[in-house]
PDB file of N, CA and C in Angstrom:
ATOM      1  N   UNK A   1     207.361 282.013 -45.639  1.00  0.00           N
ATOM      2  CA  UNK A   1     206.228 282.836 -45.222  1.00  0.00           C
ATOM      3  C   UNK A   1     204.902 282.244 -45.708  1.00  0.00           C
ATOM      4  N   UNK A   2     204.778 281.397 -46.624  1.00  0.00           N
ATOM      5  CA  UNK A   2     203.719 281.145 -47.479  1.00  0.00           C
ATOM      6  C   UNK A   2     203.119 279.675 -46.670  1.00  0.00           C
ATOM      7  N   UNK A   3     204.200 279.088 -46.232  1.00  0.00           N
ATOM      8  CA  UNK A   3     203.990 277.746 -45.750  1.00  0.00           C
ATOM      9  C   UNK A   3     203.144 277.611 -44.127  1.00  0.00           C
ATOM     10  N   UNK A   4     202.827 278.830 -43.695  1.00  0.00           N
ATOM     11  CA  UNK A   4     202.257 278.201 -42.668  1.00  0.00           C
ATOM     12  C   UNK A   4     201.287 278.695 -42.952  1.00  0.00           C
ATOM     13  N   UNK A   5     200.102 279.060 -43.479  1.00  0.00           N
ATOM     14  CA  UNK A   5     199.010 278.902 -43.629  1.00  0.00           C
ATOM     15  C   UNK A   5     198.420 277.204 -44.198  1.00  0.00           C
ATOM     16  N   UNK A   6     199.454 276.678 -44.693  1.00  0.00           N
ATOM     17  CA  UNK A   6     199.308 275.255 -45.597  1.00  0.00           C
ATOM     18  C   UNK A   6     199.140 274.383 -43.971  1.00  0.00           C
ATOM     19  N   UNK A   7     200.261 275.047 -43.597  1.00  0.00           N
ATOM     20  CA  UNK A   7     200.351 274.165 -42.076  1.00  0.00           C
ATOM     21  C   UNK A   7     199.443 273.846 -41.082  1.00  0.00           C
ATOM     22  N   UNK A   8     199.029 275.795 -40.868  1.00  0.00           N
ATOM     23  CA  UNK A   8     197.796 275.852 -40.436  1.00  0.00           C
ATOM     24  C   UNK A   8     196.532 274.857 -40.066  1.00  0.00           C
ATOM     25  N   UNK A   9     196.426 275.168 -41.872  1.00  0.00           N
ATOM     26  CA  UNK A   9     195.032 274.324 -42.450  1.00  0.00           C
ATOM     27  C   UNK A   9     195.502 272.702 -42.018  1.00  0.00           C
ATOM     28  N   UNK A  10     196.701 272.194 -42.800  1.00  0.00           N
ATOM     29  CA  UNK A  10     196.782 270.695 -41.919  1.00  0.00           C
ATOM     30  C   UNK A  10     196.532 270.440 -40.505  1.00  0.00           C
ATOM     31  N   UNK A  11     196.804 271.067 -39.807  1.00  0.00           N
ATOM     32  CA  UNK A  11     196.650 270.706 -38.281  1.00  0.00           C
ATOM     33  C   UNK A  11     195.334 270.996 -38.078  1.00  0.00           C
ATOM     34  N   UNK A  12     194.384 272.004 -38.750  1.00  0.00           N
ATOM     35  CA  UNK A  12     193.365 272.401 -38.126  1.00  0.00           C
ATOM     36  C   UNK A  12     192.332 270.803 -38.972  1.00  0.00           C
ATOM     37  N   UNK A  13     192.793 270.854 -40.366  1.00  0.00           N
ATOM     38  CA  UNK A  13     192.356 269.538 -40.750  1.00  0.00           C
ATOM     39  C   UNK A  13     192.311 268.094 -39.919  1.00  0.00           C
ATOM     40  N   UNK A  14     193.616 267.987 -39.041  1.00  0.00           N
ATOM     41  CA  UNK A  14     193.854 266.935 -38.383  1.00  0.00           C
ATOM     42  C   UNK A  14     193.112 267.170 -37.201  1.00  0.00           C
ATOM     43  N   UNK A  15     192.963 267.763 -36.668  1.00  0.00           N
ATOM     44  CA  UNK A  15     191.943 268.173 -35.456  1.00  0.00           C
ATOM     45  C   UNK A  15     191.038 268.010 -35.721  1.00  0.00           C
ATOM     46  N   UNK A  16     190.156 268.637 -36.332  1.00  0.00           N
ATOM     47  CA  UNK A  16     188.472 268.245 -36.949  1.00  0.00           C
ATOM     48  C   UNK A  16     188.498 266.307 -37.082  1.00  0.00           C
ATOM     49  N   UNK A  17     189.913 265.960 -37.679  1.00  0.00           N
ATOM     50  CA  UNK A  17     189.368 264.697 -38.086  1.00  0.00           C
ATOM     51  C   UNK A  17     189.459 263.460 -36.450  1.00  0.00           C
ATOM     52  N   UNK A  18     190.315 264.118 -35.675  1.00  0.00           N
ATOM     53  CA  UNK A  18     190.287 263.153 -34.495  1.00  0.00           C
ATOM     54  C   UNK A  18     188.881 263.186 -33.772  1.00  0.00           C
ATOM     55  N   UNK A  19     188.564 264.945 -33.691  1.00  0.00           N
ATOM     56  CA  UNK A  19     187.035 264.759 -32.994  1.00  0.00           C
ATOM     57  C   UNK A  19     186.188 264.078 -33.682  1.00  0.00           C
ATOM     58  N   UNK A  20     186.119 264.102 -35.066  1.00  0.00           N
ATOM     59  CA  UNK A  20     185.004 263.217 -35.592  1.00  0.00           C
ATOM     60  C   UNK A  20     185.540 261.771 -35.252  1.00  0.00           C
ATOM     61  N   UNK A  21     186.777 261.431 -35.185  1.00  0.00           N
ATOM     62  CA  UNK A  21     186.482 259.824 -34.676  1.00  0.00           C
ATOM     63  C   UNK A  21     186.053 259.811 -33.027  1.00  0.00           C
ATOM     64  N   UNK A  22     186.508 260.680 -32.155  1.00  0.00           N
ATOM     65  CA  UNK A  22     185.867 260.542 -31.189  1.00  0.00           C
ATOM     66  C   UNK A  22     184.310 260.920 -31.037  1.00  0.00           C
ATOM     67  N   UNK A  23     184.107 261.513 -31.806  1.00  0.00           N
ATOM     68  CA  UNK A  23     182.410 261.351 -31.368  1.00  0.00           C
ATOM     69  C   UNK A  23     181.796 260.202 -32.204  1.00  0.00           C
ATOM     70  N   UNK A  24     182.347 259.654 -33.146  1.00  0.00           N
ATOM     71  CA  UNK A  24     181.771 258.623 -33.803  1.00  0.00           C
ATOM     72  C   UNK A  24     181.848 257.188 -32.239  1.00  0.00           C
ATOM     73  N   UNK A  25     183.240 257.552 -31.883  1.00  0.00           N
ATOM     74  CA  UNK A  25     183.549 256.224 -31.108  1.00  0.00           C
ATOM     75  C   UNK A  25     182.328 256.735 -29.870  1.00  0.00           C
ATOM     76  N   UNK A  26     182.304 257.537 -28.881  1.00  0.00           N
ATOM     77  CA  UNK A  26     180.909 257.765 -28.208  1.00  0.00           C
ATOM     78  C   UNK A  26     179.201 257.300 -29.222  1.00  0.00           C
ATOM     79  N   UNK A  27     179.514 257.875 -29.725  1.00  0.00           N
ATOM     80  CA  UNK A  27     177.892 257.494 -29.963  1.00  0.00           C
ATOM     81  C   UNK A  27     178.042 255.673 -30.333  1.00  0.00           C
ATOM     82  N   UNK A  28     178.859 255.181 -30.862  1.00  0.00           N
ATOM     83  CA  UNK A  28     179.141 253.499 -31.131  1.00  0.00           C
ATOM     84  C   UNK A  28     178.874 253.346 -29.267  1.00  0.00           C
ATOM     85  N   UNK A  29     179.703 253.715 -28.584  1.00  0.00           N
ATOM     86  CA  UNK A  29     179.976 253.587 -27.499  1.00  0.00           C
ATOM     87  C   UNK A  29     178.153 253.424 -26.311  1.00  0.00           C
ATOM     88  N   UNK A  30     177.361 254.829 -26.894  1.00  0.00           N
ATOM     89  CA  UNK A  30     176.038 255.050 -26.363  1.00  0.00           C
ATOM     90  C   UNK A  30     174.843 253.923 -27.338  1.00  0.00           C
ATOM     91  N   UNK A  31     175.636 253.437 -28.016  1.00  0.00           N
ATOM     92  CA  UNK A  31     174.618 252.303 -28.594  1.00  0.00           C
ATOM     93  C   UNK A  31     174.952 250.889 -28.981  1.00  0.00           C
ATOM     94  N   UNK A  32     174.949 249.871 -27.827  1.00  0.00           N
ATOM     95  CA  UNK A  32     175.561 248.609 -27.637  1.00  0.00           C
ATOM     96  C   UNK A  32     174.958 247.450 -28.737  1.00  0.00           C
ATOM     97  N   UNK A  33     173.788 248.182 -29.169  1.00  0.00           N
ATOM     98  CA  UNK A  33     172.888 246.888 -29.543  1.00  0.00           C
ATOM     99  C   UNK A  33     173.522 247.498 -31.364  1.00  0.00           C
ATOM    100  N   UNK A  34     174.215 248.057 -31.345  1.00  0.00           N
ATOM    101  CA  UNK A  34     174.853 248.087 -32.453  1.00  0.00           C
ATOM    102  C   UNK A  34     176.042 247.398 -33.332  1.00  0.00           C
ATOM    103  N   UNK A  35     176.775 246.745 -32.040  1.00  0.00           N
ATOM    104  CA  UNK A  35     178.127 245.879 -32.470  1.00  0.00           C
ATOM    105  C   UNK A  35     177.561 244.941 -33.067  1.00  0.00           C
ATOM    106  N   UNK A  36     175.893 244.243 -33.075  1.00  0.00           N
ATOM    107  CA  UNK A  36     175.836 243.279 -33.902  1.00  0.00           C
ATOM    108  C   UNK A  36     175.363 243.088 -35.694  1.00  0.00           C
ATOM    109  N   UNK A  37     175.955 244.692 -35.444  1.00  0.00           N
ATOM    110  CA  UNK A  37     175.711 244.872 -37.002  1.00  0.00           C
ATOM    111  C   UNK A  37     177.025 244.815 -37.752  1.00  0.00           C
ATOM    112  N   UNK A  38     177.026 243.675 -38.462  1.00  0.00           N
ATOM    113  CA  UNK A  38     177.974 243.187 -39.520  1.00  0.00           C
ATOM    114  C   UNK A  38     178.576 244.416 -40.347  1.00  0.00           C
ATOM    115  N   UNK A  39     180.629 243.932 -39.803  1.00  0.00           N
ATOM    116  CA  UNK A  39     181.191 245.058 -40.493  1.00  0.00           C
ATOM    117  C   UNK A  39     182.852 244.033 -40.141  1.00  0.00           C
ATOM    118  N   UNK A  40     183.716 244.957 -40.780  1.00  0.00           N
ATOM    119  CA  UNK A  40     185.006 244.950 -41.178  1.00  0.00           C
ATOM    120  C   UNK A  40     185.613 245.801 -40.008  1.00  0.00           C
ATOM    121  N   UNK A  41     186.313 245.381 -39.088  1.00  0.00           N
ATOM    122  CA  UNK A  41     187.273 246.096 -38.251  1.00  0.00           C
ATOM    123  C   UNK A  41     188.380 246.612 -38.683  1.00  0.00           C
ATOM    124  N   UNK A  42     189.033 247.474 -38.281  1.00  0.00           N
ATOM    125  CA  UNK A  42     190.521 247.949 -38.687  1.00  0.00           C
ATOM    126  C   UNK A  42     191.152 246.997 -38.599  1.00  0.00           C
ATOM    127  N   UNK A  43     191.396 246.181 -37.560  1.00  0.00           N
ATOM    128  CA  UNK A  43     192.276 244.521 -37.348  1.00  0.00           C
ATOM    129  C   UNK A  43     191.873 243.489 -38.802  1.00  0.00           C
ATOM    130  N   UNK A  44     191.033 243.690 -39.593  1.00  0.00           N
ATOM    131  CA  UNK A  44     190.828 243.297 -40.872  1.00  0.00           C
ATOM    132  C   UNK A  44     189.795 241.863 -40.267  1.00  0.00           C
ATOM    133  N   UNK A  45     189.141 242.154 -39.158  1.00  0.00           N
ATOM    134  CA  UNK A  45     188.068 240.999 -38.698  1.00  0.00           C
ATOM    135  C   UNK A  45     186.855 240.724 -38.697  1.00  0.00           C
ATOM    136  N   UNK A  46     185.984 240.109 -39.334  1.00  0.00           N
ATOM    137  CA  UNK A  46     184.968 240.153 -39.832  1.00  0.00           C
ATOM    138  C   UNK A  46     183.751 240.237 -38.294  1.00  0.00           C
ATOM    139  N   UNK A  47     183.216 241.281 -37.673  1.00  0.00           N
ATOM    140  CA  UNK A  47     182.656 241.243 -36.189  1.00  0.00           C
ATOM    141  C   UNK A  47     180.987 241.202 -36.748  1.00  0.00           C
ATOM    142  N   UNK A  48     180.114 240.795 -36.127  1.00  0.00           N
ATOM    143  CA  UNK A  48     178.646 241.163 -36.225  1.00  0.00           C
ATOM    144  C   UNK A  48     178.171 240.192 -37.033  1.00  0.00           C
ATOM    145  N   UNK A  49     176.407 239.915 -36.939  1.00  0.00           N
ATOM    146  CA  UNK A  49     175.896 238.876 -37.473  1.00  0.00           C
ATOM    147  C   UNK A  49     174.911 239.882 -38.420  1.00  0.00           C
ATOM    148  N   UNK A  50     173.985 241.084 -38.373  1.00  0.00           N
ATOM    149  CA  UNK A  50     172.916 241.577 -38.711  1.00  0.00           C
ATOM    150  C   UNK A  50     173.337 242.564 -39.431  1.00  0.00           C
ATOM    151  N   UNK A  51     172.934 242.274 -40.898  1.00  0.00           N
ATOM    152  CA  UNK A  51     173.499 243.682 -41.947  1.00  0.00           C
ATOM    153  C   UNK A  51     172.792 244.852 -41.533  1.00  0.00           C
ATOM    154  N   UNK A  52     173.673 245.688 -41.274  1.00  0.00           N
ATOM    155  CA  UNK A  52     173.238 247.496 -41.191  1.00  0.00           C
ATOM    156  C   UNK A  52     172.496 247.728 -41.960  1.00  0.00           C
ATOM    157  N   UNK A  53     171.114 248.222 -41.809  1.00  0.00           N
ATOM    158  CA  UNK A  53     170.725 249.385 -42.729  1.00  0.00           C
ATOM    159  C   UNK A  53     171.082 250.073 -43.227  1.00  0.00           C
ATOM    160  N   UNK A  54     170.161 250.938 -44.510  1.00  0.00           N
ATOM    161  CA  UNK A  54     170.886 251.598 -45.569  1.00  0.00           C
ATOM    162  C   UNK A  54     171.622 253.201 -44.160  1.00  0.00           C
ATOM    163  N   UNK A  55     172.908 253.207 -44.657  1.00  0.00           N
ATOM    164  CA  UNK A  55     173.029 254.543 -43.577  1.00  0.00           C
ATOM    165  C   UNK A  55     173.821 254.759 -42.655  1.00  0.00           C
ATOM    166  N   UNK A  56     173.744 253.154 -41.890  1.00  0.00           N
ATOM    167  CA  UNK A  56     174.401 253.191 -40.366  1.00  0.00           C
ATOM    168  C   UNK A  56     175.553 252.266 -40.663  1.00  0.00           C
ATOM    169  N   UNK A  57     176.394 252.488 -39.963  1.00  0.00           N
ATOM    170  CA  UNK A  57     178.219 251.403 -39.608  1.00  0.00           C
ATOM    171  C   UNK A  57     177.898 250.960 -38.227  1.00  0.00           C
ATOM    172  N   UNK A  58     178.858 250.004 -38.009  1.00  0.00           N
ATOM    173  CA  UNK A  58     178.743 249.187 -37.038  1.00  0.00           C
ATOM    174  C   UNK A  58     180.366 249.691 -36.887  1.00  0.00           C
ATOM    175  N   UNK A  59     180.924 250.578 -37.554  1.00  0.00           N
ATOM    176  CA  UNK A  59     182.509 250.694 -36.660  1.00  0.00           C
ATOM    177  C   UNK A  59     182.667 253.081 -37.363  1.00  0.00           C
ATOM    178  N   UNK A  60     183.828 253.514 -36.368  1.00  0.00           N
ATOM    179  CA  UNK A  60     183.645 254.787 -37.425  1.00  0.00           C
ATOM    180  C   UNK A  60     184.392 254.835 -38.273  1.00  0.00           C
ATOM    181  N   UNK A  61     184.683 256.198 -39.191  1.00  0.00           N
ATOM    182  CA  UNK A  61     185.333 255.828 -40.169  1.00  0.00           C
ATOM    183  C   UNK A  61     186.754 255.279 -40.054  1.00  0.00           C
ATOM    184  N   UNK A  62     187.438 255.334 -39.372  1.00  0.00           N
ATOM    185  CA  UNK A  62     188.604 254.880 -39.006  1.00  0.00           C
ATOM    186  C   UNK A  62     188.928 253.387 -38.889  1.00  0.00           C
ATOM    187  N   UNK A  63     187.338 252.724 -38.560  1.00  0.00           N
ATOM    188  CA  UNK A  63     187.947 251.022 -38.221  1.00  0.00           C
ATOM    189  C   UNK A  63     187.570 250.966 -36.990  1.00  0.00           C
ATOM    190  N   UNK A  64     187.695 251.551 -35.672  1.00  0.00           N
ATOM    191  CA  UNK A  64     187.339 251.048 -34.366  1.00  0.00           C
ATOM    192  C   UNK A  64     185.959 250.818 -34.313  1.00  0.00           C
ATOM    193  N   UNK A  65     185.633 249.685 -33.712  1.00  0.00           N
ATOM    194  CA  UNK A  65     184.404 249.002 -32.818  1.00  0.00           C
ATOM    195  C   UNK A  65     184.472 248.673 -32.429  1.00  0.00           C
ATOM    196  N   UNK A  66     183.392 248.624 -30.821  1.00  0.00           N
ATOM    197  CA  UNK A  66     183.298 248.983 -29.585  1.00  0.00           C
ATOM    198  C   UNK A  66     183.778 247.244 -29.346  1.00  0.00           C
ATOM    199  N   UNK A  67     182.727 246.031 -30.369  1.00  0.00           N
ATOM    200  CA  UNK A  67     183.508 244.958 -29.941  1.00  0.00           C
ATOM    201  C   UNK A  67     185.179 244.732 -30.118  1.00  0.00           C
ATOM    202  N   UNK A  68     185.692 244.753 -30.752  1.00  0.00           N
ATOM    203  CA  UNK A  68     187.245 244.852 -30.797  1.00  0.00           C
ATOM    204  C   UNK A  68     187.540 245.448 -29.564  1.00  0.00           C
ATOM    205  N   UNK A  69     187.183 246.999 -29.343  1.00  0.00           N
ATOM    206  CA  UNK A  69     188.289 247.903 -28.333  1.00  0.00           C
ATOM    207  C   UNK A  69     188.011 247.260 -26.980  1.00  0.00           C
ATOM    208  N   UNK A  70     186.508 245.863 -26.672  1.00  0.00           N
ATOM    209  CA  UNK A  70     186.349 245.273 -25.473  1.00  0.00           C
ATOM    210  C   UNK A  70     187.377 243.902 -25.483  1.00  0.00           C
ATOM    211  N   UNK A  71     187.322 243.591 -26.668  1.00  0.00           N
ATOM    212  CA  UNK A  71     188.152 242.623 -26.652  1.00  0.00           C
ATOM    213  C   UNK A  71     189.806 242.525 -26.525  1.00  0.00           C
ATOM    214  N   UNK A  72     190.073 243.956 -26.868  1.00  0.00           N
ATOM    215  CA  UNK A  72     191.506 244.110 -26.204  1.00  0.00           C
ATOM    216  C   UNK A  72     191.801 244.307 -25.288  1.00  0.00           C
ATOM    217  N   UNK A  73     190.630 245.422 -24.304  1.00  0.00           N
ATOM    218  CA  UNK A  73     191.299 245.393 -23.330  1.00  0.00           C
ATOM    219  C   UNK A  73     190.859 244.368 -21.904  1.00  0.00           C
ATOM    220  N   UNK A  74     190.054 243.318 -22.554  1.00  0.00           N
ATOM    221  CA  UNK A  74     189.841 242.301 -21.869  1.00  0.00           C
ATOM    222  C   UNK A  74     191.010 241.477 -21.871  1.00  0.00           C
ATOM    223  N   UNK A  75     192.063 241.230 -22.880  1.00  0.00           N
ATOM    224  CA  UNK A  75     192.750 240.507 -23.400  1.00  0.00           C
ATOM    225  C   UNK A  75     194.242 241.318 -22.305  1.00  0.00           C
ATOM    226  N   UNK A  76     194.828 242.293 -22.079  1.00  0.00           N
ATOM    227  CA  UNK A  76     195.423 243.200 -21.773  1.00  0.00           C
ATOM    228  C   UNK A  76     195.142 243.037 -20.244  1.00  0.00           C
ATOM    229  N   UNK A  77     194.040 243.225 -19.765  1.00  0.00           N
ATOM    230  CA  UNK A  77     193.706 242.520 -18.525  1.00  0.00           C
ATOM    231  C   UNK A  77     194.136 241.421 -17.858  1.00  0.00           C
ATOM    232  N   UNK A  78     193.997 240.365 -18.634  1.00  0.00           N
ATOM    233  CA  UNK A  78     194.451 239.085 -18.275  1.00  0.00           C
ATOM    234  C   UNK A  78     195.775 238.890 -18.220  1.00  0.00           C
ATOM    235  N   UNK A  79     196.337 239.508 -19.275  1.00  0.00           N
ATOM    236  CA  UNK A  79     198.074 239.385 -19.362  1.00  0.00           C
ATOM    237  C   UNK A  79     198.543 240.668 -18.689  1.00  0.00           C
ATOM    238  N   UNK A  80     198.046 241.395 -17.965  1.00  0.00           N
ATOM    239  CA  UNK A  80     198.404 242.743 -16.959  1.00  0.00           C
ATOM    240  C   UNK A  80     199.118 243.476 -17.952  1.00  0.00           C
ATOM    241  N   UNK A  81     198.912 243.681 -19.527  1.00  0.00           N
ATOM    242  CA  UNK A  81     199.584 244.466 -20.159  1.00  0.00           C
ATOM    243  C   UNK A  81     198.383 245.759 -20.363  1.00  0.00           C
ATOM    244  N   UNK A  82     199.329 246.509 -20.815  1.00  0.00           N
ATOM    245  CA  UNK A  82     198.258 247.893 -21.261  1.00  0.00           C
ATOM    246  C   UNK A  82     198.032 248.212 -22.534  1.00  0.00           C
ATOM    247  N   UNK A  83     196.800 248.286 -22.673  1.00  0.00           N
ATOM    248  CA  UNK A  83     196.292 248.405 -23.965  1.00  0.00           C
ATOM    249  C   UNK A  83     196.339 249.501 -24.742  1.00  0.00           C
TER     250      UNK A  83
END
């Protein structure tokens, strides 16, 4: 009886945290001139030439940026696989 409020809260936790990567990935997404700000990808790849200001990421918290997620599915394209 006690355990689904714990449950609850996890799922409602896990929800909050996917929308915040999706709106992080839109707004990366609504600002292109941003991939060239130097950062660390989830793929562990060093992307961007221009250090971020104090404040801003060049990926969200998760690791995705917009250059990587073009480069896969450019890559996925070519080999007719799905990304």
């Amino acid at each position: 009886m006690r355990a689904w409020p714990r449950r609850a809260g996890r799922a409602l936790r896990d929800f909050f945290a996917v929308q915040m990567e999706l709106h992080e990935r839109l707004a990366l997404r609504d600002r292109p001139w941003e991939e060239d700000l130097l950062h660390w990808s989830a793929a562990g790849t060093l992307h961007g030439s221009i250090p971020p200001p104090p404040g801003r990421r060049g990926t969200t918290r998760g690791g995705w940026c917009p250059g990587l997620a073009a480069e896969l599915s450019e890559r996925s394209a070519r080999t007719g696989a799905r990304a």
